[in-house]
Protein backbone atom coordinates (compact mmCIF):
# COMPACT_ATOMS: atom_id res chain seq x y z
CA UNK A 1 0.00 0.00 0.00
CA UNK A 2 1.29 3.46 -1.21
CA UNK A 3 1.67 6.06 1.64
CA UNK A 4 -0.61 9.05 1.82
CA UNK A 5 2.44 11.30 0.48
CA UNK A 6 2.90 9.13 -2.28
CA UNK A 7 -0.21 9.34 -3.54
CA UNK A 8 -1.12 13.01 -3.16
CA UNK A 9 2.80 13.03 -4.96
CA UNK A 10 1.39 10.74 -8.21
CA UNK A 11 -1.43 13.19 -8.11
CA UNK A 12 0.28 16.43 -8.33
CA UNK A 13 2.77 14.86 -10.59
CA UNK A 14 -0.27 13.26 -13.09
CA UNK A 15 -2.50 16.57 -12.65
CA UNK A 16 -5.44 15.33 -13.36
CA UNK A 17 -7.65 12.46 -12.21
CA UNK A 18 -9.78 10.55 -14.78
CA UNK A 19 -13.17 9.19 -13.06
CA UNK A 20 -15.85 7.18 -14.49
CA UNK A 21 -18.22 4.58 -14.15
CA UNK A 22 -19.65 1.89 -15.92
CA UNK A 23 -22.27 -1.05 -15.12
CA UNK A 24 -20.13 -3.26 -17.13
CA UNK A 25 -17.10 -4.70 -15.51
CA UNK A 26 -15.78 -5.54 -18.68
CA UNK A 27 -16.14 -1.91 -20.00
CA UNK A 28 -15.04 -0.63 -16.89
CA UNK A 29 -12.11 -2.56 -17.23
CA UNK A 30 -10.83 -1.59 -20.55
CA UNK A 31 -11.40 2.15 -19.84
CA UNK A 32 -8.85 1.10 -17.35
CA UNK A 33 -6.51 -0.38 -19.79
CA UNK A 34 -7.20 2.80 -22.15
CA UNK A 35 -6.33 5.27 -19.44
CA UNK A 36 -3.24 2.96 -18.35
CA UNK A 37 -1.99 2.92 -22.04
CA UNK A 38 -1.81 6.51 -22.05
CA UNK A 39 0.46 7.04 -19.56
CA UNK A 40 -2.42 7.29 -16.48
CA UNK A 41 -0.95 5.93 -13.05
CA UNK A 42 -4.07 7.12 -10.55
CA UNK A 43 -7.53 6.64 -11.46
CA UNK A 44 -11.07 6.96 -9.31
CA UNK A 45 -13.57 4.81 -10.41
CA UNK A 46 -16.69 5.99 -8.96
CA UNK A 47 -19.64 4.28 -6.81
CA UNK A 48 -22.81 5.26 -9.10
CA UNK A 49 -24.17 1.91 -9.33
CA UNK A 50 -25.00 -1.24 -7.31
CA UNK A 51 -22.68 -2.95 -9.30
CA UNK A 52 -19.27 -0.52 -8.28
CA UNK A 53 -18.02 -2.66 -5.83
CA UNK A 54 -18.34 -6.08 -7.96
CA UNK A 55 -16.59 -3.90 -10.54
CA UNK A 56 -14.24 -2.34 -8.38
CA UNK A 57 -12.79 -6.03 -7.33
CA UNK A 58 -12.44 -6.62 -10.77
CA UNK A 59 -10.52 -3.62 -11.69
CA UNK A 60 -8.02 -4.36 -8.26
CA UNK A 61 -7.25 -7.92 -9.74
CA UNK A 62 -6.65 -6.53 -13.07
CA UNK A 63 -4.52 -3.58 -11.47
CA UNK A 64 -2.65 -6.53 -9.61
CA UNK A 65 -1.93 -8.36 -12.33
CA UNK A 66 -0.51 -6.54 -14.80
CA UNK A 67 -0.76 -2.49 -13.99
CA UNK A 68 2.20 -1.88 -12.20
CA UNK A 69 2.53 1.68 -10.26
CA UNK A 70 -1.55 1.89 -10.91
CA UNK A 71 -3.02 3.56 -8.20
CA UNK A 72 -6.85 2.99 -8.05
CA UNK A 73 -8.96 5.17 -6.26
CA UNK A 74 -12.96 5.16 -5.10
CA UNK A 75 -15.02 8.08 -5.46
CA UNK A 76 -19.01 9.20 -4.71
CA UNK A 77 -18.26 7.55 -1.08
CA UNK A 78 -20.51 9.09 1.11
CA UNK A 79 -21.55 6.86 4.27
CA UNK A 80 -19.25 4.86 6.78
CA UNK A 81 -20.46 1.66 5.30
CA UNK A 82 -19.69 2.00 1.72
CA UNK A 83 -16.34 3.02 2.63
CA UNK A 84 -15.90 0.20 4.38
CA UNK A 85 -16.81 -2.01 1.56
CA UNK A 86 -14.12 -0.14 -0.66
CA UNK A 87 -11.53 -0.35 1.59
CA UNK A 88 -11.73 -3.95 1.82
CA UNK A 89 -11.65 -4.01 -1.71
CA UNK A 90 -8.37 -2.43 -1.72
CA UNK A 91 -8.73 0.97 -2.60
CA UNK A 92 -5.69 2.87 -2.64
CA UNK A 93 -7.31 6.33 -1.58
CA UNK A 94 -11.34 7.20 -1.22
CA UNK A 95 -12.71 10.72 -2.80
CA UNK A 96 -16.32 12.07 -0.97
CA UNK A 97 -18.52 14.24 -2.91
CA UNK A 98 -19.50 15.68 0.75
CA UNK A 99 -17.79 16.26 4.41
CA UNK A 100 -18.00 13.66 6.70
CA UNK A 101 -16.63 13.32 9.87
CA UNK A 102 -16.78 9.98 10.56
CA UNK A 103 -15.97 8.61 7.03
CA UNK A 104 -12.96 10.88 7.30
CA UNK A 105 -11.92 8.98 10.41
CA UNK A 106 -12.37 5.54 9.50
CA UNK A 107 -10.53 6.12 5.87
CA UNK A 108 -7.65 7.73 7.71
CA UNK A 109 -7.56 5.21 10.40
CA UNK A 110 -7.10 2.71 7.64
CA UNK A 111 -3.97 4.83 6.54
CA UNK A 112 -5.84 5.72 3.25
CA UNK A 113 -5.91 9.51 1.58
CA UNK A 114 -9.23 11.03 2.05
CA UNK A 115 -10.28 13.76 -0.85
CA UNK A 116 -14.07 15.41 0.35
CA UNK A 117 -15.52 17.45 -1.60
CA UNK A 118 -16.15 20.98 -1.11
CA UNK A 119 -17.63 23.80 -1.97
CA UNK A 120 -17.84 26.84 0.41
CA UNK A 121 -15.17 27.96 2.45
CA UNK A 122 -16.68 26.66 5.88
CA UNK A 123 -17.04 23.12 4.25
CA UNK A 124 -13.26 23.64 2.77
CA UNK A 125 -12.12 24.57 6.79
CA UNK A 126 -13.95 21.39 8.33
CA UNK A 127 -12.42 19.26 5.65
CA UNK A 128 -8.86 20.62 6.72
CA UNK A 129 -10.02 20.42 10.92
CA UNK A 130 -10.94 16.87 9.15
CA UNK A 131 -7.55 16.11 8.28
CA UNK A 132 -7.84 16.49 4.76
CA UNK A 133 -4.76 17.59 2.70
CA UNK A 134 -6.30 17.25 -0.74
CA UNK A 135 -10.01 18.83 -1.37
CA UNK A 136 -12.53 17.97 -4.49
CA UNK A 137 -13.98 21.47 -5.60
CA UNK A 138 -17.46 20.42 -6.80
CA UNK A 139 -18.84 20.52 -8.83
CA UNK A 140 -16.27 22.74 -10.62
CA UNK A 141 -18.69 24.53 -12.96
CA UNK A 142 -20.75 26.01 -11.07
CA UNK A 143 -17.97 28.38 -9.49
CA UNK A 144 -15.32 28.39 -12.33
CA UNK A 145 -11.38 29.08 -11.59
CA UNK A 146 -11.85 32.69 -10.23
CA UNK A 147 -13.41 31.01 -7.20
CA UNK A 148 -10.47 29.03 -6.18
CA UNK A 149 -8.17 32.09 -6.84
CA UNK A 150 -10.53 33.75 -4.58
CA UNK A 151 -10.50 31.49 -1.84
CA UNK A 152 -7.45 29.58 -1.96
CA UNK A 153 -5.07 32.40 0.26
CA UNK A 154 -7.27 31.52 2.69
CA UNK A 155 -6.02 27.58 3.35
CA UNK A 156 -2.24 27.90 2.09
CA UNK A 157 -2.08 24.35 3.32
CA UNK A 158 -4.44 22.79 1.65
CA UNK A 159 -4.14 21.26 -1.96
CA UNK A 160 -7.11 22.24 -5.12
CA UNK A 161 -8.84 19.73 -7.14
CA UNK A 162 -11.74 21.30 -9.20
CA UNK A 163 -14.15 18.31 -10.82
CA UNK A 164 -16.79 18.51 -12.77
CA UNK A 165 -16.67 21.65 -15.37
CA UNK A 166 -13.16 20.99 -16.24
CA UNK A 167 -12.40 21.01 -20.25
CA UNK A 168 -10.14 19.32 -22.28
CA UNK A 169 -8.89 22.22 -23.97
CA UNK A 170 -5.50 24.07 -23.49
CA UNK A 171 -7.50 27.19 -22.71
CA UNK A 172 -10.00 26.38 -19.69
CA UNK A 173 -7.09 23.72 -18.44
CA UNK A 174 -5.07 26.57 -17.87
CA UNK A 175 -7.35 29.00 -16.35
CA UNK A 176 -7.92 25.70 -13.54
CA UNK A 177 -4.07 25.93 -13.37
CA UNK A 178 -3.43 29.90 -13.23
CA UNK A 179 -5.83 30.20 -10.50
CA UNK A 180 -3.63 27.47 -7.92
CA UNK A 181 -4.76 24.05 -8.48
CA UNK A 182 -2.50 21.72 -8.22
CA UNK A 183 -5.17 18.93 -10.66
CA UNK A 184 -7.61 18.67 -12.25
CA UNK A 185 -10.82 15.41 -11.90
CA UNK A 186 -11.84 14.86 -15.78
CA UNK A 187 -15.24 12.51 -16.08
CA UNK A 188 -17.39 13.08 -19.06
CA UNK A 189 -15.33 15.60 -20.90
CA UNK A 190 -12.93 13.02 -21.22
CA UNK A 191 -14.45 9.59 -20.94
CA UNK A 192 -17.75 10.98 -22.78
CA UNK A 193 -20.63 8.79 -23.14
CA UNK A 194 -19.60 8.00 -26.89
CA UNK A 195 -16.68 6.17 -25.68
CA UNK A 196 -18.31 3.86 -23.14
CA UNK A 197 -21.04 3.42 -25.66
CA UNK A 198 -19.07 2.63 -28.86
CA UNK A 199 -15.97 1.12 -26.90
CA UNK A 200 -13.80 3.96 -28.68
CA UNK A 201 -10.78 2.71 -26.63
CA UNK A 202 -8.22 3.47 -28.79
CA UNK A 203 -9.75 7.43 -28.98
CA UNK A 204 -9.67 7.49 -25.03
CA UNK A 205 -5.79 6.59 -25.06
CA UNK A 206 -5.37 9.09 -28.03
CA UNK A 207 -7.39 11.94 -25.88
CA UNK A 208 -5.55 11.12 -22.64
CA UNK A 209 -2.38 12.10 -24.20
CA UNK A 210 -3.70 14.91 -25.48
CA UNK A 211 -4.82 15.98 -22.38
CA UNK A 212 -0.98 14.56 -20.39
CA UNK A 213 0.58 17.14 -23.16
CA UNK A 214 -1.00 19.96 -22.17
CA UNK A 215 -1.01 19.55 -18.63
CA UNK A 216 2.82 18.77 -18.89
CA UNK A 217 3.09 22.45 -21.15
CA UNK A 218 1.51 24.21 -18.35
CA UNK A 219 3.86 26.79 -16.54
């Protein structure tokens, strides 16, 4: 098991996160593959169906196997129980789309990275009370980049992950990194609904470098 460090390192280093979900363990598992073929080495595959654990098992044996240096994360973990499930599973960090005290505890207490999400700057200070390092800024969209730049002074600790409103362009990537984020959390923008439907696997690697390029350009 990777240390906290390590991960929020891989992270930083990666800046972004691609996140997704898929009923289909098989799909889920070669949007894996894709994303690992690109040069991807943390992932969050996301609890938005009764199948994610099932699938989530899956993707750990396949990460096993033959993904070395694949860090695979949980997200959409709100309640003590489902975190429970996923850490059994062997997830290598857990991302909440909310605060929660006690989910906080028992991830941590497992040695695991917790990533809430926030929004406000009181739910951004009980994350950190929380013992958060990294916070989720969702949903990104609805605030934009000047929000972060806004706020961020205030928690000089504390590291920014917008998701959700986050582009694939050079353009809006930048204006995420200008304003002090340190990554980015790409779902649909990057594996879009025309990929898991059409198995465009060879696209999603194509994109995801894309994407690695211009993050690596970024000043």
């Amino acid at each position: 098991m990777k240390n906290q460090q390590d991960i929020l390192n891989q992270i930083q280093q990666q800046k972004m996160l691609p996140l997704w979900f898929h009923k289909d363990a098989t799909v889920s598992i070669d949007v894996l593959k894709a994303l690992y073929a690109a040069g991807i080495k943390a992932v969050e595959y996301t609890n938005r169906g009764a199948e994610a654990v099932e699938n989530f098992k899956a993707l750990r044996k396949v990460v096993k196997e033959s993904m070395p240096g694949m860090l695979l994360g949980i997200g959409t973990v709100k309640t003590v129980e489902d975190a429970q499930k996923f850490i059994d599973a062997g997830a290598d960090f857990i991302i909440s789309p909310v605060v929660f005290p006690p989910v906080a505890k028992l991830v941590q207490d497992a040695g695991l990275l917790w990533i809430p999400g926030c929004l406000t700057p009181t739910e951004v200070f009980t994350a950190e009370m929380n013992g958060a390092k990294m916070v989720k800024i969702f949903p990104g969209s609805v605030v934009g980049p000047s929000y972060i730049a806004a706020i961020k002074e205030l928690f000089p600790g504390l590291l920014f992950m917008p998701t959700g409103g986050v582009d694939t362009t050079a353009e809006n990537i930048k204006e995420w990194f200008d304003a002090g984020v340190v990554a980015v959390g790409m779902g649909s923008k990057l594996i879009s609904k025309a990929v898991l439907q059409n198995k465009e696997y060879d696209k999603l690697t194509q994109q995801t470098k894309a994407v690695l390029d211009i993050l690596n350009n970024i000043k």
